[in-house]
C-alpha atoms as a PDB file:
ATOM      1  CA  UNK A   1      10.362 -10.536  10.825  1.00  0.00           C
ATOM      2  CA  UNK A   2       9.875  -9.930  14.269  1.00  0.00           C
ATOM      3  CA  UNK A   3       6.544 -12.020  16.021  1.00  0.00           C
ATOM      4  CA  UNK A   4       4.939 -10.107  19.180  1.00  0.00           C
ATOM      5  CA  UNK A   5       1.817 -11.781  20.810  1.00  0.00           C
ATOM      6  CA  UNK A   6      -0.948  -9.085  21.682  1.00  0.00           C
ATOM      7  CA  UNK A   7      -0.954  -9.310  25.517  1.00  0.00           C
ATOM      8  CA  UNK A   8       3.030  -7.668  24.407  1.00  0.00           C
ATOM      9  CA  UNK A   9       1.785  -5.260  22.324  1.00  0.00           C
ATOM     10  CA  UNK A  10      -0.198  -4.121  25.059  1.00  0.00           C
ATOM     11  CA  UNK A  11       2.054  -4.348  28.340  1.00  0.00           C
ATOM     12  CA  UNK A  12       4.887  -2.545  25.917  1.00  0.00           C
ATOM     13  CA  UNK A  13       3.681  -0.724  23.173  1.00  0.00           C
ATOM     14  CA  UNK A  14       5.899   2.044  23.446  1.00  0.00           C
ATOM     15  CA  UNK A  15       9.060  -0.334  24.071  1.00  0.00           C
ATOM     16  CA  UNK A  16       7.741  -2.009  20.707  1.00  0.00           C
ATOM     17  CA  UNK A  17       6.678   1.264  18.563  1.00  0.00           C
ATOM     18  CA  UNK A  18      10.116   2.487  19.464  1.00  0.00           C
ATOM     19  CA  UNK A  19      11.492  -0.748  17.845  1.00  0.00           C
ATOM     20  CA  UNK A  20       9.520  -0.598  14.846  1.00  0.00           C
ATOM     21  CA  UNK A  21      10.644   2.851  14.418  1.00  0.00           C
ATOM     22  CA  UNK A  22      14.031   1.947  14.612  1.00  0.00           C
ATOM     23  CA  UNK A  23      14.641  -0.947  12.364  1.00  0.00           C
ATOM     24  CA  UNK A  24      11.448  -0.058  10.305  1.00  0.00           C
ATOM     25  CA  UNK A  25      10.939  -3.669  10.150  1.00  0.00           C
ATOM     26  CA  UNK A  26       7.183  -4.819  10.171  1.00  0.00           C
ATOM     27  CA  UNK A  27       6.192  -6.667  13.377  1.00  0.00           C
ATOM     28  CA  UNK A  28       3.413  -9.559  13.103  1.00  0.00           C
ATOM     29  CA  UNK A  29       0.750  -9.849  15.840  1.00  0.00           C
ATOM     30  CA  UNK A  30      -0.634 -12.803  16.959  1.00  0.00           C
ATOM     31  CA  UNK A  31      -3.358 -13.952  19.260  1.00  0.00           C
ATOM     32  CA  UNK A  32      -3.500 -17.434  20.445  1.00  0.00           C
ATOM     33  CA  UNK A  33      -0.350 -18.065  18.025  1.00  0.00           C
ATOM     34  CA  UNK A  34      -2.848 -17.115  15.064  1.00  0.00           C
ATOM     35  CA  UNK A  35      -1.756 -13.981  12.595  1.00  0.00           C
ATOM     36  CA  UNK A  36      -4.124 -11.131  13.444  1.00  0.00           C
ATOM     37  CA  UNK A  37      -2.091  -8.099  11.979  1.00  0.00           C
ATOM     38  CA  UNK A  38       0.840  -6.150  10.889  1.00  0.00           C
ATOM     39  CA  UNK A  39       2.396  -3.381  12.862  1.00  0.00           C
ATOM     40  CA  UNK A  40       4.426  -0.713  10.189  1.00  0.00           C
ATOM     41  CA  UNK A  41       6.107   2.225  10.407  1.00  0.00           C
ATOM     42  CA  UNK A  42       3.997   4.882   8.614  1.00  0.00           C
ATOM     43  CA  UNK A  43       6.423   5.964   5.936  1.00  0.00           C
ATOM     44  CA  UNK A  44       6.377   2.197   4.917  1.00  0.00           C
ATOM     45  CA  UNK A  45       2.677   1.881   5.118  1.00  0.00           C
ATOM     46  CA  UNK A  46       2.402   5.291   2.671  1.00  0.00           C
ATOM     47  CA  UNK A  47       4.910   4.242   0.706  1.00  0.00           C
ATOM     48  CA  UNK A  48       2.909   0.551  -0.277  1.00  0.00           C
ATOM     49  CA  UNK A  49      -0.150   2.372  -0.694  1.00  0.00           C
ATOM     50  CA  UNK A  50       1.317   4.406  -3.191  1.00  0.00           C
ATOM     51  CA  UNK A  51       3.305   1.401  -4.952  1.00  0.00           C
ATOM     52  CA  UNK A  52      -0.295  -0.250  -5.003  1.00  0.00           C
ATOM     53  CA  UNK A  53      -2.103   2.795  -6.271  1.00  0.00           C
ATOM     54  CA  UNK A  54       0.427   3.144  -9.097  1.00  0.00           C
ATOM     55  CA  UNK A  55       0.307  -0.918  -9.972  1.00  0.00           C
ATOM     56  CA  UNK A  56      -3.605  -0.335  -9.854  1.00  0.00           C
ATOM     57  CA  UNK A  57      -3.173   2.239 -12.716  1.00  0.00           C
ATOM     58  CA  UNK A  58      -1.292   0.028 -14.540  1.00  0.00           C
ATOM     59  CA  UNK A  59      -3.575  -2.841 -14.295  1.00  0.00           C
ATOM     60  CA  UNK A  60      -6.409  -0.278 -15.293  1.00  0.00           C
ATOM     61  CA  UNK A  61      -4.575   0.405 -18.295  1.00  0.00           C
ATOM     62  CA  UNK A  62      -3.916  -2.865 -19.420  1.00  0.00           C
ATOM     63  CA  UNK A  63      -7.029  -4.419 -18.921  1.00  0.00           C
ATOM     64  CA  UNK A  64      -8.307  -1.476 -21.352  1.00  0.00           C
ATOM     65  CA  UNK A  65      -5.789  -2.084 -23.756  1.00  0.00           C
ATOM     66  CA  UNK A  66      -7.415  -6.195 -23.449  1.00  0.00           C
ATOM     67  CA  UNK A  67     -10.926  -4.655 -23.883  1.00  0.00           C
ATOM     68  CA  UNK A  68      -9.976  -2.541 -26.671  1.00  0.00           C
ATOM     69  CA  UNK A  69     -11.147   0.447 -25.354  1.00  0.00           C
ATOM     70  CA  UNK A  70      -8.257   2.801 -25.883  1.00  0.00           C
ATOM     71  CA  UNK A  71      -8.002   6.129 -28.140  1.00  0.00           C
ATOM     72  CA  UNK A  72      -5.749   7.190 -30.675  1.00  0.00           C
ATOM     73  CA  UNK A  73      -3.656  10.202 -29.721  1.00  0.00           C
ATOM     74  CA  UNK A  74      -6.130  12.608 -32.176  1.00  0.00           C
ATOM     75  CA  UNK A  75      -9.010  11.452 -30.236  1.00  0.00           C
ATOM     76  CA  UNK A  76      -7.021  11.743 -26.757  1.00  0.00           C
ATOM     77  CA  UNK A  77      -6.391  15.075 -28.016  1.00  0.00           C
ATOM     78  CA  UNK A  78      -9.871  16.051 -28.817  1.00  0.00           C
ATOM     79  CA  UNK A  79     -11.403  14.888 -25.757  1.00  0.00           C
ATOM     80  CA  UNK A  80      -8.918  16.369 -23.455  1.00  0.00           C
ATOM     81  CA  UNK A  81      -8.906  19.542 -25.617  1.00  0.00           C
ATOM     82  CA  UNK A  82     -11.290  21.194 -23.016  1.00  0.00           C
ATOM     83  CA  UNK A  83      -9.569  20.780 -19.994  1.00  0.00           C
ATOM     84  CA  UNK A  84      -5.922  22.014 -21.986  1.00  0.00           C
ATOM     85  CA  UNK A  85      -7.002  25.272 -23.384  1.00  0.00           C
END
């Protein structure tokens, strides 16, 4: 992973973006040698959220299947009968 400190990011941000875009490989930021933040290229960045939206789902689900508080396919049926007519 490529490391860029800010006072870069700011003399060539459009030498770096072009970078980024290019190898599509995340660059870390770092101010006073600390981590501050990530630079992505967008379709990665949309891409995660939608991995983490979809592993959210699934950790919804299972954490209802823990609680108990699933239906049987009649009652999923019945209750969605409204919305499938």
């Amino acid at each position: 992973m490529k490391v860029e400190v800010v006072t870069s990011l700011k003399r060539k941000a459009t030498k770096i973006l072009a970078e980024l875009h290019d190898s599509k490989e995340p660059i870390l930021i770092t101010e006073h040698g600390i981590p501050s933040a990530y630079l992505v290229d967008v379709e990665d960045y949309e891409f995660m959220q939608n991995r983490l939206s979809i592993l959210e789902g699934i950790a919804r689900g299972e954490r209802a299947l823990i609680d108990g508080k699933t239906l049987s396919n009649k009652e999923a049926k019945d209750k969605m009968s409204k919305w499938l007519k």
